[in-house]
C-alpha atoms as a PDB file:
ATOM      1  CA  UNK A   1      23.485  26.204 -20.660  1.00  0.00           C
ATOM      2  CA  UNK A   2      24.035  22.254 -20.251  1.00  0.00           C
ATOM      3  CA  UNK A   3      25.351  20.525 -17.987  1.00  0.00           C
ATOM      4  CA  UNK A   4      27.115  17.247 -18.022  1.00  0.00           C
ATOM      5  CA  UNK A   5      24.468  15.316 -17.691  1.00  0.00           C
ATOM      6  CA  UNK A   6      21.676  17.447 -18.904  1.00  0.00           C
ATOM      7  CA  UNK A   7      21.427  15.534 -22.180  1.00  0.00           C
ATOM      8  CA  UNK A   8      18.237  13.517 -23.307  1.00  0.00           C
ATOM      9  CA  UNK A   9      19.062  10.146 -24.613  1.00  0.00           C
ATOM     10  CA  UNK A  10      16.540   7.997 -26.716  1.00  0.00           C
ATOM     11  CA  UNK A  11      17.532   4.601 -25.516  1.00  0.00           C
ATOM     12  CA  UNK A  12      14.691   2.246 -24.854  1.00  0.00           C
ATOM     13  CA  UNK A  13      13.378   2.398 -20.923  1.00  0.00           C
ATOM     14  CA  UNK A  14      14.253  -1.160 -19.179  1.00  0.00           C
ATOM     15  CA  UNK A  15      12.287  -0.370 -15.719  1.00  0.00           C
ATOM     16  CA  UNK A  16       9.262   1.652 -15.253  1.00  0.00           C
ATOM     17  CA  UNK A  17      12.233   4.456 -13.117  1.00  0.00           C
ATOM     18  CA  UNK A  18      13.844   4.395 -16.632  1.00  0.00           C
ATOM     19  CA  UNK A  19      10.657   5.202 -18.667  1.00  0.00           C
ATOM     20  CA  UNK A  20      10.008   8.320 -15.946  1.00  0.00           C
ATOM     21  CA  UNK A  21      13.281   9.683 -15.959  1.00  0.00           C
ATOM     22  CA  UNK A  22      13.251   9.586 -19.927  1.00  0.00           C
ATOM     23  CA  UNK A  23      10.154  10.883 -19.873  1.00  0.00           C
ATOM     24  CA  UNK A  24      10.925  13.914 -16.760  1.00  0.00           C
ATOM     25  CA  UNK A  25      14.112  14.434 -18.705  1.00  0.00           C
ATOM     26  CA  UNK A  26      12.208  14.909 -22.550  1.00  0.00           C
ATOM     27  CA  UNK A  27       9.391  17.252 -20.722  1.00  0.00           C
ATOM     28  CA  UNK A  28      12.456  19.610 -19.193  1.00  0.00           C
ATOM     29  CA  UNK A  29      14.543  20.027 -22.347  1.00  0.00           C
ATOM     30  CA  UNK A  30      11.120  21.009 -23.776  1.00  0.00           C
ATOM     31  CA  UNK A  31      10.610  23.565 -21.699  1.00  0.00           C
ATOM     32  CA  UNK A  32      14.002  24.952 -22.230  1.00  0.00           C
ATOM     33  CA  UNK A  33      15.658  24.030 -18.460  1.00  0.00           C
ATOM     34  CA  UNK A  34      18.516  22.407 -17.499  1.00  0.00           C
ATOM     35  CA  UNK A  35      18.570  20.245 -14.136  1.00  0.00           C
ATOM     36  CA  UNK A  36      19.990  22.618 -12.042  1.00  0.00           C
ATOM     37  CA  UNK A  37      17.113  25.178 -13.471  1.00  0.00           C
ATOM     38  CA  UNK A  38      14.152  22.488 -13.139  1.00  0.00           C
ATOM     39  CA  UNK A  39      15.928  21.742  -9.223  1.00  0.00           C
ATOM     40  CA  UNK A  40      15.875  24.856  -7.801  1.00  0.00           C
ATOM     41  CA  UNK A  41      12.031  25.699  -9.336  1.00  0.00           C
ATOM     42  CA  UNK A  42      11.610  22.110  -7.143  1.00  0.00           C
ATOM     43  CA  UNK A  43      13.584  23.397  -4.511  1.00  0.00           C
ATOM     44  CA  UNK A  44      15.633  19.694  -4.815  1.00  0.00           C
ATOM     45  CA  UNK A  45      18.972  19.746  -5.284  1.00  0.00           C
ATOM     46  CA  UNK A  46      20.561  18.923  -8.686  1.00  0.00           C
ATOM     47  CA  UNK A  47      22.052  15.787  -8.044  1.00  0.00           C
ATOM     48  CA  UNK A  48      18.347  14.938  -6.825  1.00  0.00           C
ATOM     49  CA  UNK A  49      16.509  15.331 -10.503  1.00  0.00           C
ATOM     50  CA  UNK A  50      20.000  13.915 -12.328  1.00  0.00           C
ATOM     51  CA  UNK A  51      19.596  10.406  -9.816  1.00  0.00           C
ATOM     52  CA  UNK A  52      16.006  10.264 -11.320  1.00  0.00           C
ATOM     53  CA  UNK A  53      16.079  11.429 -15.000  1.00  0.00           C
ATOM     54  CA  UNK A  54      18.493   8.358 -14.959  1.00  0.00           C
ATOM     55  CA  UNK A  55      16.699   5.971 -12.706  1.00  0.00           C
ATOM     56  CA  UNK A  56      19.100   6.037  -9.822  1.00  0.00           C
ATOM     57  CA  UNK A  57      16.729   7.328  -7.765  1.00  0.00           C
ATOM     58  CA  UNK A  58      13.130   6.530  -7.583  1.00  0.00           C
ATOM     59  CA  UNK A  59      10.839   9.305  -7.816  1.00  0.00           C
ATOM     60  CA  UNK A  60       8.258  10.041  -5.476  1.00  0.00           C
ATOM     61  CA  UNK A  61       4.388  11.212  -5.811  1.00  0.00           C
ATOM     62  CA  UNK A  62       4.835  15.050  -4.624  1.00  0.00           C
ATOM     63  CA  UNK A  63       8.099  14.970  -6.875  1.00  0.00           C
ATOM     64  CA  UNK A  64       6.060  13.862  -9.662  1.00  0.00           C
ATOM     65  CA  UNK A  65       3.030  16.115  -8.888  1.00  0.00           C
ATOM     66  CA  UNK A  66       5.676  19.463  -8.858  1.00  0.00           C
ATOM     67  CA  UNK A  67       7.240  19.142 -11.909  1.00  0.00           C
ATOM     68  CA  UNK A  68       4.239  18.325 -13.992  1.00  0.00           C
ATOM     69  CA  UNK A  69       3.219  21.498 -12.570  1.00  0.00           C
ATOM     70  CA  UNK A  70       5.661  23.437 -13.244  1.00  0.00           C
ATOM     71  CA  UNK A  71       6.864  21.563 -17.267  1.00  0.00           C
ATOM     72  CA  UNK A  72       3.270  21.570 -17.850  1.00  0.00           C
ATOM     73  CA  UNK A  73       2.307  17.908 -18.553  1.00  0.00           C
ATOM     74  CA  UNK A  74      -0.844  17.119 -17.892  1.00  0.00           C
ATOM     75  CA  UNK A  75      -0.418  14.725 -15.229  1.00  0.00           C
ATOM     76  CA  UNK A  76       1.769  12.899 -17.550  1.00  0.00           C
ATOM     77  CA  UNK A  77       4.502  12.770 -14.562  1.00  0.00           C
ATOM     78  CA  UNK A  78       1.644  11.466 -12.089  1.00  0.00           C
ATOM     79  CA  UNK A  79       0.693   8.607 -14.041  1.00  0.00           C
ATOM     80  CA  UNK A  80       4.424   7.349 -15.133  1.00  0.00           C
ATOM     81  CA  UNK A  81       4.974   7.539 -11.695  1.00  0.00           C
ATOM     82  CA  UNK A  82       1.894   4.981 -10.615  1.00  0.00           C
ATOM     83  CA  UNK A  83       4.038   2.702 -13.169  1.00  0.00           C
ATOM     84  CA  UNK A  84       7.022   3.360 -10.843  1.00  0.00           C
ATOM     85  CA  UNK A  85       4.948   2.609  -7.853  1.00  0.00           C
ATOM     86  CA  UNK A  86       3.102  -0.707  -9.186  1.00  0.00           C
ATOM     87  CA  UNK A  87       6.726  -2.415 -10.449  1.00  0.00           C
ATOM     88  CA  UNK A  88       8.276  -1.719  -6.497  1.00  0.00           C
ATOM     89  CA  UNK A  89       6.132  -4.090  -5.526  1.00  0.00           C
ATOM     90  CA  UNK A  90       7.327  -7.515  -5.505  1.00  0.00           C
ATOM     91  CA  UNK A  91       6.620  -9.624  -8.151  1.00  0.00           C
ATOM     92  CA  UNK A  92       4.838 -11.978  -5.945  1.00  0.00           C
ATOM     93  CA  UNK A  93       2.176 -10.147  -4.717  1.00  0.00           C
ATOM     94  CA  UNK A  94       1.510  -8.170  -7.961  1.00  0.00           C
ATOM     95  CA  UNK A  95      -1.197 -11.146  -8.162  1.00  0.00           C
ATOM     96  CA  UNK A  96      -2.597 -10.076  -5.086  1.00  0.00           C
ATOM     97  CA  UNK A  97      -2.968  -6.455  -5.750  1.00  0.00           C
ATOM     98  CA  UNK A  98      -4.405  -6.977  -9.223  1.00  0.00           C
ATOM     99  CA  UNK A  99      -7.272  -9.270  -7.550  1.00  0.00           C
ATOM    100  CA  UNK A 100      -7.352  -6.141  -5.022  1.00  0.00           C
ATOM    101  CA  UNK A 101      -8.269  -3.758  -7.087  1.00  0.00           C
ATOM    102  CA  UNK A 102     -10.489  -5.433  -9.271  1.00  0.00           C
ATOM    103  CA  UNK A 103     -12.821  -7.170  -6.035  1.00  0.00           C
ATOM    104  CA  UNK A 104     -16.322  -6.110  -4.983  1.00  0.00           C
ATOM    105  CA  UNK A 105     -15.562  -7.696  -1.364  1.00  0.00           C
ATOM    106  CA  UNK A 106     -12.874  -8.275   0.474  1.00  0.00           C
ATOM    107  CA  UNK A 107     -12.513 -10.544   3.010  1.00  0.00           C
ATOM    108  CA  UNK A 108      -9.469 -10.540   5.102  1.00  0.00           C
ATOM    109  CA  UNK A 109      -8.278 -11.649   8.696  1.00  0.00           C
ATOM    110  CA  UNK A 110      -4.842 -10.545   9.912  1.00  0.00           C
ATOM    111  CA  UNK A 111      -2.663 -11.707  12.106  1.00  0.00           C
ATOM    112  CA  UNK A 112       0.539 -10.134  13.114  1.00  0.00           C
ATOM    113  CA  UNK A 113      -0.201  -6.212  11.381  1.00  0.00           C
ATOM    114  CA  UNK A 114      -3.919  -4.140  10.406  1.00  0.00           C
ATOM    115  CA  UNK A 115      -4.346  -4.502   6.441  1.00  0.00           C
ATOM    116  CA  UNK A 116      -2.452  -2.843   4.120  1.00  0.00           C
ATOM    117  CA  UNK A 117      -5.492  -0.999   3.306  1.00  0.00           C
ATOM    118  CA  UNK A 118      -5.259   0.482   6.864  1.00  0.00           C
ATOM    119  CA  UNK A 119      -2.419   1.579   7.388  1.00  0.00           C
ATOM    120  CA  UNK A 120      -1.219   4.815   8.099  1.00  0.00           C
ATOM    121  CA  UNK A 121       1.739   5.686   5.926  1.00  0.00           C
ATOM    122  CA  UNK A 122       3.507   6.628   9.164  1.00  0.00           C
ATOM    123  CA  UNK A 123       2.669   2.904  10.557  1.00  0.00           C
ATOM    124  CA  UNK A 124       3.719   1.835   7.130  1.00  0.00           C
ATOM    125  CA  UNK A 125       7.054   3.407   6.694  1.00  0.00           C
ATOM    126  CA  UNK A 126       8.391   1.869  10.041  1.00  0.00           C
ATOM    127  CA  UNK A 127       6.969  -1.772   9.445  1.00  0.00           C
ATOM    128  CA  UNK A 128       8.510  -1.300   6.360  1.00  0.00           C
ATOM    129  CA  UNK A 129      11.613   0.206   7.304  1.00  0.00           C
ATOM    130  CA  UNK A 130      11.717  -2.543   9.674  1.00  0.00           C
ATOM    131  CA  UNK A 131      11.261  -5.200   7.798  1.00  0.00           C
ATOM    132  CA  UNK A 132      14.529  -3.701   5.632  1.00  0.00           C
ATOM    133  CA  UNK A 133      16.463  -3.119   8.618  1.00  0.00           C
ATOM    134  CA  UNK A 134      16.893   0.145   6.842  1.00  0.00           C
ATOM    135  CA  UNK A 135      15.593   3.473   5.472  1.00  0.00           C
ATOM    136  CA  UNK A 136      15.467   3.908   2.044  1.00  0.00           C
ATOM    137  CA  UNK A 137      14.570   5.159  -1.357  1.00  0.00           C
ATOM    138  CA  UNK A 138      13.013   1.685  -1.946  1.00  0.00           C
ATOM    139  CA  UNK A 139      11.124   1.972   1.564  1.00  0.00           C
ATOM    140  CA  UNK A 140       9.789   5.530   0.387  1.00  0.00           C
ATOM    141  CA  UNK A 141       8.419   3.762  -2.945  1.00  0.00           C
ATOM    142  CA  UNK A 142       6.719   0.951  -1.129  1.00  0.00           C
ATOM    143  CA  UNK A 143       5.356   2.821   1.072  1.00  0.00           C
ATOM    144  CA  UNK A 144       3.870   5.316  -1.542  1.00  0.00           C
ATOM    145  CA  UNK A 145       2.905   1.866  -3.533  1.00  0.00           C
ATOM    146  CA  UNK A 146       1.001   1.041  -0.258  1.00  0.00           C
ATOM    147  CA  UNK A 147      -0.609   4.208  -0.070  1.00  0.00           C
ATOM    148  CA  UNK A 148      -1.924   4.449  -3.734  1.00  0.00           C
ATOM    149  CA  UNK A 149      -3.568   0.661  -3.071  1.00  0.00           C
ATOM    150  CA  UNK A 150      -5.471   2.709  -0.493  1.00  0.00           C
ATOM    151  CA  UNK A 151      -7.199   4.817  -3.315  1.00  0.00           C
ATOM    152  CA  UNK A 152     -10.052   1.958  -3.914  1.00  0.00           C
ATOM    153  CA  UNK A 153     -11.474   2.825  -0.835  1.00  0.00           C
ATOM    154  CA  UNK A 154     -12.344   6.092  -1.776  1.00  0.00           C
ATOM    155  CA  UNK A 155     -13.632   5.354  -5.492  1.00  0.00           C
ATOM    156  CA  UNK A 156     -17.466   5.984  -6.472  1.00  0.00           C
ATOM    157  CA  UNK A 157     -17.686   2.297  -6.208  1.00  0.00           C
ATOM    158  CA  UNK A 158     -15.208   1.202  -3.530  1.00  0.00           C
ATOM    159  CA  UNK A 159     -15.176  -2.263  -2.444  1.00  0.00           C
ATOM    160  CA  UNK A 160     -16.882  -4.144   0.816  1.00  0.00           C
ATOM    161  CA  UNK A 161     -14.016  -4.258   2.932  1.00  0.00           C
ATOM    162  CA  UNK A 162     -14.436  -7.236   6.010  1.00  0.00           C
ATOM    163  CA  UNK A 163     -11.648  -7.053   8.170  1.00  0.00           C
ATOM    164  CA  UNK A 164     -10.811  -9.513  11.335  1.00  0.00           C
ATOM    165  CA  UNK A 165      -7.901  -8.224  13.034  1.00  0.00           C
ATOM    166  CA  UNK A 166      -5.843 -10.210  15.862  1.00  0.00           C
ATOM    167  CA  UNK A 167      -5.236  -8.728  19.335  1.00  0.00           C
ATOM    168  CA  UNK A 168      -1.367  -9.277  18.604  1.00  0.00           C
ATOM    169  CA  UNK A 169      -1.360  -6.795  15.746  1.00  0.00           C
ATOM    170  CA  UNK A 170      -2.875  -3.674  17.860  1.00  0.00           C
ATOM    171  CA  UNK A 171      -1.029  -4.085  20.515  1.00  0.00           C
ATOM    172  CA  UNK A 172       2.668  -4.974  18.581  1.00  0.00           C
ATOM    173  CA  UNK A 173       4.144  -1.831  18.701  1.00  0.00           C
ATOM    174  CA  UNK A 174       5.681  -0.132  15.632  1.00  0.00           C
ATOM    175  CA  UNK A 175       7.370   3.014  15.665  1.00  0.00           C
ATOM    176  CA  UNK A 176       6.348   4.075  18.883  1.00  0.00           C
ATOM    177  CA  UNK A 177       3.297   4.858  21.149  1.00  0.00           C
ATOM    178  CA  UNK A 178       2.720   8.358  18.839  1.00  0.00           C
ATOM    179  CA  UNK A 179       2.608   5.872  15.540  1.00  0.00           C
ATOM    180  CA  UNK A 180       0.458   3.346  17.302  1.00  0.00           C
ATOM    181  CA  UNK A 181      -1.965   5.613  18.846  1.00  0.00           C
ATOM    182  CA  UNK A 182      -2.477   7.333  15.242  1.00  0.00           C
ATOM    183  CA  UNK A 183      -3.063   4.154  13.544  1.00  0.00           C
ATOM    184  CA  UNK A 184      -5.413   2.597  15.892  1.00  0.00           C
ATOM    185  CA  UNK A 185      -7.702   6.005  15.253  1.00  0.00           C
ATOM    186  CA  UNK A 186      -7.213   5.870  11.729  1.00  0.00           C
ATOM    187  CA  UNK A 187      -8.873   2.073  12.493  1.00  0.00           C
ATOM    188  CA  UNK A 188     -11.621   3.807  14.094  1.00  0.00           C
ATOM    189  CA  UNK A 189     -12.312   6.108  11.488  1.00  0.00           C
ATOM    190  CA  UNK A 190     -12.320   3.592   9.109  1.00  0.00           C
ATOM    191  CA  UNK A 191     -14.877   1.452  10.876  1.00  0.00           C
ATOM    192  CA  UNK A 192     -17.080   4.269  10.954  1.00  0.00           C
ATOM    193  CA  UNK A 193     -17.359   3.789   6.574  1.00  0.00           C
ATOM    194  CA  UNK A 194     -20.076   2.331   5.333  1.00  0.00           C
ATOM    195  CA  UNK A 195     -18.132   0.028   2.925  1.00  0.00           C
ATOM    196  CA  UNK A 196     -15.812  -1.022   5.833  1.00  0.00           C
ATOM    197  CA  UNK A 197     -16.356  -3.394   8.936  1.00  0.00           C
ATOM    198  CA  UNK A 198     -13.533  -4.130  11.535  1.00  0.00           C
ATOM    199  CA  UNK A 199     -13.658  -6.889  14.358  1.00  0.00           C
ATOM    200  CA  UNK A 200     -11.246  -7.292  16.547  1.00  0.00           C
ATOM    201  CA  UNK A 201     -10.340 -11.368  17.395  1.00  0.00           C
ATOM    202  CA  UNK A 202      -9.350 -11.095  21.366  1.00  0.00           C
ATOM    203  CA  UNK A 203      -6.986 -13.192  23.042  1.00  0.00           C
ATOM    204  CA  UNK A 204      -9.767 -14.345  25.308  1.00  0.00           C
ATOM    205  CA  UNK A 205     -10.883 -16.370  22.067  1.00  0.00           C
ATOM    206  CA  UNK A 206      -8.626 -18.691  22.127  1.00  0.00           C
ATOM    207  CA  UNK A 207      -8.100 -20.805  19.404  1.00  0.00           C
ATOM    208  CA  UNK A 208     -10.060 -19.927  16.243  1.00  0.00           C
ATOM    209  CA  UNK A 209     -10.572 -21.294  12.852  1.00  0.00           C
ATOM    210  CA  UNK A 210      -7.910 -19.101  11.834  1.00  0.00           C
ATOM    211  CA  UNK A 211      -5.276 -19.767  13.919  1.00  0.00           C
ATOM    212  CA  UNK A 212      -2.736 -21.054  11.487  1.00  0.00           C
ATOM    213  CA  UNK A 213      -2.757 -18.624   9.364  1.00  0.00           C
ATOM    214  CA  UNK A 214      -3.543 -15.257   7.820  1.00  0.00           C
ATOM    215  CA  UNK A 215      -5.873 -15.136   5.065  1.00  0.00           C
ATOM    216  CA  UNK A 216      -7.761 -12.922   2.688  1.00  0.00           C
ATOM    217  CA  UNK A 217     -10.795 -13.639   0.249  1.00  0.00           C
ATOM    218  CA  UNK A 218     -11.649 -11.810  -3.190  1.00  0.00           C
ATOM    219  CA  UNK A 219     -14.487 -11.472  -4.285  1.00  0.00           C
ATOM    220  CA  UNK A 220     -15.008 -11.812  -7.728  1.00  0.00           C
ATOM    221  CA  UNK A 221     -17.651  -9.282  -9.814  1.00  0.00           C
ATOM    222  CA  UNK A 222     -18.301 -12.684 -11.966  1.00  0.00           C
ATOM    223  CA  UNK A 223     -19.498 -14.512  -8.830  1.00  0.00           C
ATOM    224  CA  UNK A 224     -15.994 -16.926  -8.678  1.00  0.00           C
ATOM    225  CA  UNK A 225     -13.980 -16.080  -5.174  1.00  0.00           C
ATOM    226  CA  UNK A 226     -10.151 -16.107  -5.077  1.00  0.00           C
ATOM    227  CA  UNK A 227      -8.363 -17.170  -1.578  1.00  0.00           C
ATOM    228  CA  UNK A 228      -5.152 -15.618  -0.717  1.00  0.00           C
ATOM    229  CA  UNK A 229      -3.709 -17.414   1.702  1.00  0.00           C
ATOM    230  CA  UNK A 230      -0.321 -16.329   3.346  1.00  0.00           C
ATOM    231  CA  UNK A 231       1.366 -19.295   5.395  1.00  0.00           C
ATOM    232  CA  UNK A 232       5.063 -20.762   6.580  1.00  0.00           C
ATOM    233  CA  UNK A 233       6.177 -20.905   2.700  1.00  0.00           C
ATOM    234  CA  UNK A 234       4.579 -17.418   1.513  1.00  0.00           C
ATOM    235  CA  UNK A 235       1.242 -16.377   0.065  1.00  0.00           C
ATOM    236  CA  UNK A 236      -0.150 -18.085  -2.820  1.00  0.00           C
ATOM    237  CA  UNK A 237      -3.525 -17.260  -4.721  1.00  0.00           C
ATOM    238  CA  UNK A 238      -5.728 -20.228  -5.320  1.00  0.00           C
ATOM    239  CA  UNK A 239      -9.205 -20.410  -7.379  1.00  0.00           C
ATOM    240  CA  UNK A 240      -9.697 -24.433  -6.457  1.00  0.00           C
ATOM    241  CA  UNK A 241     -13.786 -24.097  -5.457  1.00  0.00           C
ATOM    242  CA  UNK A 242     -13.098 -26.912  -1.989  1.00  0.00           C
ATOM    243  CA  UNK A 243     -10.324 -25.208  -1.291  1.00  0.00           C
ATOM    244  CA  UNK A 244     -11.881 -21.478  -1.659  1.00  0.00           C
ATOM    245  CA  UNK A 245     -15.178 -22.958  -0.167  1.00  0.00           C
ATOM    246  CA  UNK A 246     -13.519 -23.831   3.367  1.00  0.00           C
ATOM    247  CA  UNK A 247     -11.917 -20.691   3.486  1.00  0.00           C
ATOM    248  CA  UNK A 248     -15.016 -19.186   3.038  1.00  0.00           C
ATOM    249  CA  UNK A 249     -16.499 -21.392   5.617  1.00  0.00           C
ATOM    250  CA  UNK A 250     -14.011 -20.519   7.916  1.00  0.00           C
ATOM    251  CA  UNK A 251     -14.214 -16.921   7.483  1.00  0.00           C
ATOM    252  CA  UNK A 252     -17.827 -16.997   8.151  1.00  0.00           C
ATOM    253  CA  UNK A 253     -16.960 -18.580  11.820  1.00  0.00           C
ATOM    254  CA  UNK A 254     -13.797 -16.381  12.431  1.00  0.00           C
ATOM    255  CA  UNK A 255     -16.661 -13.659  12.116  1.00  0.00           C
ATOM    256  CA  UNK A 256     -18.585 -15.008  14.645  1.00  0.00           C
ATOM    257  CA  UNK A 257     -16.078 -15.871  16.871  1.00  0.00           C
ATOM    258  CA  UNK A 258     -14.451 -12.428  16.585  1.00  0.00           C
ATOM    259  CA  UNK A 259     -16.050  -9.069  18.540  1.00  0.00           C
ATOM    260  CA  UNK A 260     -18.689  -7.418  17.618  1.00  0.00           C
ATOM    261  CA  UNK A 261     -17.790  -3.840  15.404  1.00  0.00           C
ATOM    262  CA  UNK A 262     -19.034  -1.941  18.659  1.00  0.00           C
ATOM    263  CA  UNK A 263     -17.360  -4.020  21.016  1.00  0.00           C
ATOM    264  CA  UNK A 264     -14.238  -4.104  18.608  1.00  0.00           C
ATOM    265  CA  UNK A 265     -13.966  -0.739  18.539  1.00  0.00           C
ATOM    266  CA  UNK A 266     -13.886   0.204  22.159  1.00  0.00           C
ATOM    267  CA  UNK A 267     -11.327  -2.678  22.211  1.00  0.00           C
ATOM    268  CA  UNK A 268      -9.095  -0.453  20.472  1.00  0.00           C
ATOM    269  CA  UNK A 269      -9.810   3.357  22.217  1.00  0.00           C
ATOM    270  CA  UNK A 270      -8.594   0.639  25.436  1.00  0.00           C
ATOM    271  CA  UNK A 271      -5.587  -0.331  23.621  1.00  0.00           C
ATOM    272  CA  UNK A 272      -4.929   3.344  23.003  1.00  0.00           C
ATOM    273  CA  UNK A 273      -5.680   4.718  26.492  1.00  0.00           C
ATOM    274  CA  UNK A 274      -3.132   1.982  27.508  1.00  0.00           C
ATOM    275  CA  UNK A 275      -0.612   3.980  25.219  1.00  0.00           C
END
């Protein structure tokens, strides 16, 4: 039986949402189902699959994951949806998550929230949601975009990963003392990596060499360091080797000036006994 709507169209993808649902929609008339068939196998409803075979909807990982289980595509589904994830993020920091993922070091010092890299997807979904005044499908896909940046850290090869993280961002508190509580441990059990160092920069510091601004340095696997520098007009990526140089420089002393990883972490089991 189809449905209105069941049909497979050939039309070329504009959007990476597009190129999945064409794709989820070619894989399900191939195995013989119609939407409301493929939805209740999915246990989604049918308007569900119809808002993503035609890109209303975004699709999300587990989504994904299901029906190339049960159409039988060899992960096909999985990887069209990475595509799906990469283009919801914003086209200006795209730059910053190819350098990302291509670093052997990172060097970062936060400000106002812990890395992207550390984040719990709870913690995530309300800064997030926040930050849209809103939940949404979008907020689901950026959040799932934030969680599949996270996958570097558990590769063969992961990269060094230097964190400096302000007082101000353990203590602001998003989405509640059971959010905060979970994503200061998931900072501890970070720490405890071998590829990953966290410091905590106290307010007893003071001022610091960082103190205008966030900042986070690549580096390179050909030797040449990229700064990513996030200020009062956005973030910009710069290669310039003075300007790189003295935010190398300054990361060195932000190091130094920060806590110890010991004394950083029982910074934070304070914070969280405070919670």
């Amino acid at each position: 039986m189809t449905l209105p709507g069941d049909a497979v169209t050939d039309h070329d993808p504009d959007s990476a949402a597009a190129f999945f649902g064409g794709e989820l929609a070619r894989a399900r008339h191939r195995a013989g189902l119609t939407q409301e068939q493929l939805a209740e196998k999915l246990n989604y409803s049918r308007g569900a699959v119809a808002n993503v075979e035609t890109a209303q909807r975004p699709p999300q990982r587990e989504f994904a994951e299901r029906c190339d289980e049960i159409l039988g595509t060899d992960g096909l589904l999985v990887r069209a949806w990475k595509m799906v994830s990469r283009e919801s993020v914003p086209a200006k920091y795209r730059g910053f998550i190819e350098e990302e993922e291509r670093a052997k070091s990172i060097h970062t010092y936060e400000q106002t929230f812990p890395p992207g890299l550390l984040q719990t997807q709870a913690y995530a979904r309300e800064l997030l949601a926040g930050v849209r005044m809103a939940y949404d499908n979008h907020v689901d896909t950026q959040v799932e975009a934030r969680m599949r940046r996270q996958e570097i850290l558990r590769r063969d090869d992961p990269p060094r990963l230097r964190a400096v993280i302000d007082e101000a961002a353990l203590r602001r508190m998003i989405g509640g003392s059971d959010v905060m509580r979970d994503q200061l441990q998931h900072l501890l059990k970070m720490g405890e990596m071998r590829h990953i160092t966290i410091q905590v920069m106290p307010f007893v510091a003071g001022a610091h060499a960082a103190l205008n601004g966030q900042m986070t340095i690549f580096d390179r696997l050909n030797g040449q360091p990229v700064l990513y520098y996030e200020g009062p007009t956005g973030g910009h990526l710069m290669t310039d080797s003075g300007v790189v140089g003295d935010a190398v420089d300054r990361m060195d002393v932000l190091r130094a000036q920060a806590l110890s990883p010991d004394e950083s972490a029982g910074t934070i089991r304070h914070i969280m006994e405070e919670l």
